[in-house]
N, C-alpha and C. Protein backbone atom coordinates (compact mmCIF):
# COMPACT_ATOMS: atom_id res chain seq x y z
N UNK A 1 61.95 109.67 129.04
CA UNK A 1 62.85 109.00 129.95
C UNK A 1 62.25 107.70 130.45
N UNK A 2 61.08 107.79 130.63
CA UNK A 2 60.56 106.63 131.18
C UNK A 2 60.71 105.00 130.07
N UNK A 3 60.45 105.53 129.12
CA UNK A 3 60.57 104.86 127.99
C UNK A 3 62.03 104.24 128.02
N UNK A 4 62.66 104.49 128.38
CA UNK A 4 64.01 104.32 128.18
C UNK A 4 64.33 103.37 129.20
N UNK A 5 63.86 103.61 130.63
CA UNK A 5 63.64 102.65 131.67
C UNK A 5 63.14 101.29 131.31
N UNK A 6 61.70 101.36 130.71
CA UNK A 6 60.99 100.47 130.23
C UNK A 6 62.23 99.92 129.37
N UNK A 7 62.13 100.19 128.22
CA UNK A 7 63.15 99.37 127.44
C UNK A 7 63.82 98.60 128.56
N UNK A 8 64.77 98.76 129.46
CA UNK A 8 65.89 98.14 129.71
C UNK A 8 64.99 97.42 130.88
N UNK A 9 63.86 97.17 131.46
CA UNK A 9 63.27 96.57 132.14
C UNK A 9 62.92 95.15 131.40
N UNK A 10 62.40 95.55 130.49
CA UNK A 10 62.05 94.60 129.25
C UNK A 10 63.33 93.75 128.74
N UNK A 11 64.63 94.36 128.45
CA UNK A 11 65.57 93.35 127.82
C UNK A 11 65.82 92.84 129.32
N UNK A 12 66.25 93.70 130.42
CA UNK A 12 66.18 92.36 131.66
C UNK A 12 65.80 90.99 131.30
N UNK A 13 64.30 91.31 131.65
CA UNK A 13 63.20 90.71 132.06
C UNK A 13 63.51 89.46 130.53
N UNK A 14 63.70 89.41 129.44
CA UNK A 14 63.50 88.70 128.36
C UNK A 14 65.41 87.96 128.29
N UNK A 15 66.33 88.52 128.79
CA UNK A 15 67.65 87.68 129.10
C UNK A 15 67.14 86.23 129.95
N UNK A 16 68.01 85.18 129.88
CA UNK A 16 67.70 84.32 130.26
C UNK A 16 68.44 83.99 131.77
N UNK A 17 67.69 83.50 132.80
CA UNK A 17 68.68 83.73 134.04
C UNK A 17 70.12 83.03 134.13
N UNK A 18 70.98 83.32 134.52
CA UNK A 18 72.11 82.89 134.50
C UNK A 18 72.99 83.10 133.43
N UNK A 19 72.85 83.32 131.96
CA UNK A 19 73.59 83.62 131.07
C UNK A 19 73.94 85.07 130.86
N UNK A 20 75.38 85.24 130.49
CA UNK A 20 75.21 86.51 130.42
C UNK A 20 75.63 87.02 128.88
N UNK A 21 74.78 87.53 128.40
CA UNK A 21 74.77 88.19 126.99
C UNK A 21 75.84 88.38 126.96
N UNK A 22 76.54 87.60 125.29
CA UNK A 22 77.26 87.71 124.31
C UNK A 22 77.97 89.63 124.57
N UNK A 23 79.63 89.61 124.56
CA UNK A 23 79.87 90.79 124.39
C UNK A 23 80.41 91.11 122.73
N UNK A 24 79.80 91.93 122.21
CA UNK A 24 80.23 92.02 120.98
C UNK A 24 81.17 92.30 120.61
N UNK A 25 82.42 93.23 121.44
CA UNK A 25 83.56 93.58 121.48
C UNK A 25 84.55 92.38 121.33
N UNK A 26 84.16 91.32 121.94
CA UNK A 26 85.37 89.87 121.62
C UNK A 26 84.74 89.53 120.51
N UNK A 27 83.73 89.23 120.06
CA UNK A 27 83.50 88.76 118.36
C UNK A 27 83.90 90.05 117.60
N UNK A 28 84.14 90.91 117.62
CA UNK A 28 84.71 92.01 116.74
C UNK A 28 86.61 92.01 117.08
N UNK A 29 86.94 91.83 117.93
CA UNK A 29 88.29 91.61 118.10
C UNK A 29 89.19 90.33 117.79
N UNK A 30 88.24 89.23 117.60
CA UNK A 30 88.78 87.85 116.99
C UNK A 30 88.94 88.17 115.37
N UNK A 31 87.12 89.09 114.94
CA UNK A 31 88.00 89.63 113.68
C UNK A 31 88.77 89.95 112.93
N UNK A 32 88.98 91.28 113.65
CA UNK A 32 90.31 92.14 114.03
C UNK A 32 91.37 91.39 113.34
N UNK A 33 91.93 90.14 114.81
CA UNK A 33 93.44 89.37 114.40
C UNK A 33 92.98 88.69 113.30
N UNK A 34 91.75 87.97 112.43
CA UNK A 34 91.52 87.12 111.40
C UNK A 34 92.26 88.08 110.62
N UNK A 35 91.66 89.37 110.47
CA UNK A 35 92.15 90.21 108.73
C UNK A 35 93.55 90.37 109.11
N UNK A 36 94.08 90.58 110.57
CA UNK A 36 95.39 91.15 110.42
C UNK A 36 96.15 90.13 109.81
N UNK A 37 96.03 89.12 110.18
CA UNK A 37 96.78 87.78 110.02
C UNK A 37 96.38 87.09 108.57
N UNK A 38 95.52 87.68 107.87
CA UNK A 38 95.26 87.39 106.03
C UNK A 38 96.13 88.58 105.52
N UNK A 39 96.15 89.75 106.03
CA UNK A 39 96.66 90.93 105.92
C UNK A 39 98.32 90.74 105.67
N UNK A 40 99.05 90.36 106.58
CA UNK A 40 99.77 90.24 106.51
C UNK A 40 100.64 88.94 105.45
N UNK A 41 99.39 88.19 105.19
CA UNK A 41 99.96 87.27 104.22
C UNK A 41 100.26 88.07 102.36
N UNK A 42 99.58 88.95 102.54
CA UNK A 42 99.49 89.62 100.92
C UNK A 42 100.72 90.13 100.65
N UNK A 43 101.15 90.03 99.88
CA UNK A 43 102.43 90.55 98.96
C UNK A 43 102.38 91.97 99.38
N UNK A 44 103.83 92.39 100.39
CA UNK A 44 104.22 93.63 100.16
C UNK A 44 104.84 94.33 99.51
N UNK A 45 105.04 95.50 99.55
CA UNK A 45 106.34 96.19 98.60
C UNK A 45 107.27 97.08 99.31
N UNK A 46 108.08 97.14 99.22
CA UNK A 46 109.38 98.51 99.87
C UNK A 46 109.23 99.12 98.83
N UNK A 47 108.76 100.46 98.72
CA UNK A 47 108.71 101.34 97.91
C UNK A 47 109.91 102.21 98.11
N UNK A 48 110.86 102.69 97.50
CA UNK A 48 112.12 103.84 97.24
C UNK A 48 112.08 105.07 96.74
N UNK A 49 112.10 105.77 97.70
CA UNK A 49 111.68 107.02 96.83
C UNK A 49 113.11 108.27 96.30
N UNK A 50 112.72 108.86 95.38
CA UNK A 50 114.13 110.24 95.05
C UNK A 50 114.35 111.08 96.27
N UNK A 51 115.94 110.95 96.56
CA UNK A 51 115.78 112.48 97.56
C UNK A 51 116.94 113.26 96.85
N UNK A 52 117.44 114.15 96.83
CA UNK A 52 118.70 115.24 96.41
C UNK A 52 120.00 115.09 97.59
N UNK A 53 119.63 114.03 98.61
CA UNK A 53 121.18 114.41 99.33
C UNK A 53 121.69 112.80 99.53
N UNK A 54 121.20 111.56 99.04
CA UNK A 54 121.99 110.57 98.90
C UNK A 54 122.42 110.79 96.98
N UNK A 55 124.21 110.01 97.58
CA UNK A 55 124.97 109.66 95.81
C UNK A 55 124.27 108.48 95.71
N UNK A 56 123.94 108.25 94.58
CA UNK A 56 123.91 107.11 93.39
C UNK A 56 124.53 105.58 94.24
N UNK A 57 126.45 106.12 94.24
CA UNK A 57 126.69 105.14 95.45
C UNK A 57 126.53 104.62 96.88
N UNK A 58 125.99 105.87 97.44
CA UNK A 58 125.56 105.66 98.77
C UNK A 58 124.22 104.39 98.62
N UNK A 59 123.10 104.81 97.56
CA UNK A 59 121.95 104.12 97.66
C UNK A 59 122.15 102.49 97.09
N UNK A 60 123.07 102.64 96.54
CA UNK A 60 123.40 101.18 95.13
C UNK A 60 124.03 100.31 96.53
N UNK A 61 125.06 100.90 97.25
CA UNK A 61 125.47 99.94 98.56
C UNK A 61 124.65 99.67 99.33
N UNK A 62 123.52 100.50 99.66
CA UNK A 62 122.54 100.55 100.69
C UNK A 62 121.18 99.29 100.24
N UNK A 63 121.20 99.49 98.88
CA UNK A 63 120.29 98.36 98.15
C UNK A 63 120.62 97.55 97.95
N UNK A 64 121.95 97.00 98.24
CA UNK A 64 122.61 95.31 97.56
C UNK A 64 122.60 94.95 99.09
N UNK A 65 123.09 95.77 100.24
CA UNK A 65 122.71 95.50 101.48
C UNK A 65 121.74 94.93 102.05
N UNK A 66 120.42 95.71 101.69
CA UNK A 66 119.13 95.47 102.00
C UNK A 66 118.25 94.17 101.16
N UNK A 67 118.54 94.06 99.87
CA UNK A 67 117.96 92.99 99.21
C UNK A 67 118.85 92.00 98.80
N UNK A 68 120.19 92.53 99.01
CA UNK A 68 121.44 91.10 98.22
C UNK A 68 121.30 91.12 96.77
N UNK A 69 120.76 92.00 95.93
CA UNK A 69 120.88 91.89 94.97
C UNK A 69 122.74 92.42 93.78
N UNK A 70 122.83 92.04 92.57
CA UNK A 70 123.54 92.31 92.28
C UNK A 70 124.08 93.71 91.95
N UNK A 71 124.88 94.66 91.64
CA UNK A 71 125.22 95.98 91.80
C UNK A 71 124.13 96.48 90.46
N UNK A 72 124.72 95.75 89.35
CA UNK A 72 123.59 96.04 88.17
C UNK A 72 122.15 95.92 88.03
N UNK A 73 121.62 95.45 89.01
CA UNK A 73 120.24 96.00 89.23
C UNK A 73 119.85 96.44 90.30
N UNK A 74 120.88 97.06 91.62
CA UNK A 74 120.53 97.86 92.26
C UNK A 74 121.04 99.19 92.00
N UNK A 75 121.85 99.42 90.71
CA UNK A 75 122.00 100.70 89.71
C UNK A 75 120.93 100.66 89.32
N UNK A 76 120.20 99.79 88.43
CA UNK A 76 118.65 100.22 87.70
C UNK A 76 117.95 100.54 88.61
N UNK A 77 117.49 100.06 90.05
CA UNK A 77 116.56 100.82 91.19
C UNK A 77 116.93 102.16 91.06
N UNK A 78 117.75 102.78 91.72
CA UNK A 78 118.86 103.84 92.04
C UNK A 78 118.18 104.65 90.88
N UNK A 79 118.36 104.54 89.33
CA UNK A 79 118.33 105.31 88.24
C UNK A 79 117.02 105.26 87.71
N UNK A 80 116.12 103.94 88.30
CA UNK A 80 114.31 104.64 88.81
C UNK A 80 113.98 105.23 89.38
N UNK A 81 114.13 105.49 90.62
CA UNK A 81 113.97 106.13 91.73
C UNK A 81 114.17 107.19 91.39
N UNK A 82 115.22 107.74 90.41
CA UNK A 82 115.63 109.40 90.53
C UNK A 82 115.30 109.37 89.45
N UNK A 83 114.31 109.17 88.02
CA UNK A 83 114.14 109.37 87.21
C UNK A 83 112.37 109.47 87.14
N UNK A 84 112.29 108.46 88.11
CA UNK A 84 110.65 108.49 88.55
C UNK A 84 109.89 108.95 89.54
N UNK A 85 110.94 109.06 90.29
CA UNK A 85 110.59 109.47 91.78
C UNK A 85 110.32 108.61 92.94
N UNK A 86 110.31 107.62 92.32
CA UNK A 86 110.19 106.35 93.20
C UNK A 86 110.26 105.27 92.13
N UNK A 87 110.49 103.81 93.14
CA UNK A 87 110.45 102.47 92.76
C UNK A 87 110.09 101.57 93.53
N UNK A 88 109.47 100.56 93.45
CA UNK A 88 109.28 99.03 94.02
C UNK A 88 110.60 98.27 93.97
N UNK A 89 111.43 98.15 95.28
CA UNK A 89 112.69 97.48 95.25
C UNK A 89 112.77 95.87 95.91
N UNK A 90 111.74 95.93 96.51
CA UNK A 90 111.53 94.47 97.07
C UNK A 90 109.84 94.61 96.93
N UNK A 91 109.62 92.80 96.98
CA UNK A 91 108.33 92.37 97.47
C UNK A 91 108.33 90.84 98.03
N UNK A 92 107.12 90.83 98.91
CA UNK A 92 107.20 89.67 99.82
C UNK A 92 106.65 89.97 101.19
N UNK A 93 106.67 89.19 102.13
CA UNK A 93 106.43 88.78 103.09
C UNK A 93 106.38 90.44 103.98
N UNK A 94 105.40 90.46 104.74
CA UNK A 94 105.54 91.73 105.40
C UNK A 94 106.85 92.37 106.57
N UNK A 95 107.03 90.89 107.22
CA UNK A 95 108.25 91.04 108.06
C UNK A 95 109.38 91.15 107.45
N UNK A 96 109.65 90.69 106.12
CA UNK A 96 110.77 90.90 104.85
C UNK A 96 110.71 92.05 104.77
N UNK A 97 110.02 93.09 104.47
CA UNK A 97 109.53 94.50 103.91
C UNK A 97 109.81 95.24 104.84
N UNK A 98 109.75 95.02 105.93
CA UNK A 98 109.71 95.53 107.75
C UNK A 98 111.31 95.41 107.64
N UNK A 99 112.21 94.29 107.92
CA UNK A 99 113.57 94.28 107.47
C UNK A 99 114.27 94.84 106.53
N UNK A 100 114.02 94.81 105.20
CA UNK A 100 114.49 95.44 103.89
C UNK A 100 114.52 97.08 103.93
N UNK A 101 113.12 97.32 104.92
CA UNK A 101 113.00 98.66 105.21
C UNK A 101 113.65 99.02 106.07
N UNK A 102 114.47 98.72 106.93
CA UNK A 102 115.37 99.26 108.14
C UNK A 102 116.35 99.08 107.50
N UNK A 103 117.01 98.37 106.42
CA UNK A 103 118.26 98.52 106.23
C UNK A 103 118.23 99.70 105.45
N UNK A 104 117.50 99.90 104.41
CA UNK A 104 117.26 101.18 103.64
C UNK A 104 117.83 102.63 104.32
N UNK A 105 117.12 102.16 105.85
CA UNK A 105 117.02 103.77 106.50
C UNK A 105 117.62 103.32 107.39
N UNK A 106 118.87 103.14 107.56
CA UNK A 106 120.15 103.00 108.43
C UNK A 106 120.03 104.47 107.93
N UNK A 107 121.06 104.77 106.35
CA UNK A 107 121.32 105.72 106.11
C UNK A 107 120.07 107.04 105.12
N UNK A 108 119.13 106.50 106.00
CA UNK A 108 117.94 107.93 106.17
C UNK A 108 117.60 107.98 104.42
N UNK A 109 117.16 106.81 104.00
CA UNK A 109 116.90 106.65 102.66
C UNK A 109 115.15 106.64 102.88
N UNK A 110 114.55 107.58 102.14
CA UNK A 110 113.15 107.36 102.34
C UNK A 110 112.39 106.43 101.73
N UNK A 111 111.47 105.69 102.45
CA UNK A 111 110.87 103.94 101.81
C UNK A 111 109.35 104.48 102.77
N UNK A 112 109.04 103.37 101.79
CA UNK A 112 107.56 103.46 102.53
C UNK A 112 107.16 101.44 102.09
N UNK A 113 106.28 100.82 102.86
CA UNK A 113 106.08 99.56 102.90
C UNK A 113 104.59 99.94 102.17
N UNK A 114 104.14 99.43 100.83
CA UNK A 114 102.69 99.19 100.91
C UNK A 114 102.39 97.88 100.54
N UNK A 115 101.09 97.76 101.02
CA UNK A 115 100.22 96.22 100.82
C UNK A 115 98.91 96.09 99.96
């Protein structure tokens, strides 16, 4: 125990008066927002996955909704998805993916966003 005293007598004593030591918690939290904010620049995906209780048409409206695409290739998603079990239906921007994904699951279509 004493040792332990000592130590912290010693870093006292060797700080310089008036300054007060660097907190490492704000240089680790400026980090933090650096990666979030590279993070968020990387190409996302809306992933689509198979379920058994949406029709074909429910999801094909729900996907021309969500991405604006044309009916004939939000039939080819639709007939990946249930043939594969999933698909990549959009990519882009994370707040795009964040959007694309709420329209999906208005009607409780399961998606997942990866990066």
């Amino acid at each position: 125990m004493d040792e332990g005293r000592k130590n912290l007598v010693i870093h006292d004593a060797v700080a310089e008066p008036g300054v007060a030591p660097a907190s490492p918690e704000v240089d680790v939290a400026v980090e933090e927002v650096d990666e979030t904010e590279e993070r968020l620049d990387v190409p996302w995906r809306v992933i689509l996955f198979n379920d058994d209780i949406h029709t074909f048409d429910e999801v094909i409206l729900q996907l021309i909704k969500a991405i604006g695409c044309p009916t004939h290739r939000a039939l080819r998603l639709a007939m990946e998805a249930h043939f594969k079990g999933k698909t990549k239906v959009y990519e882009g921007a994370f707040e795009d993916c964040f959007r694309v994904q709420g329209v999906l699951r208005e009607i409780q279509l399961v998606t997942e966003i990866e990066g």
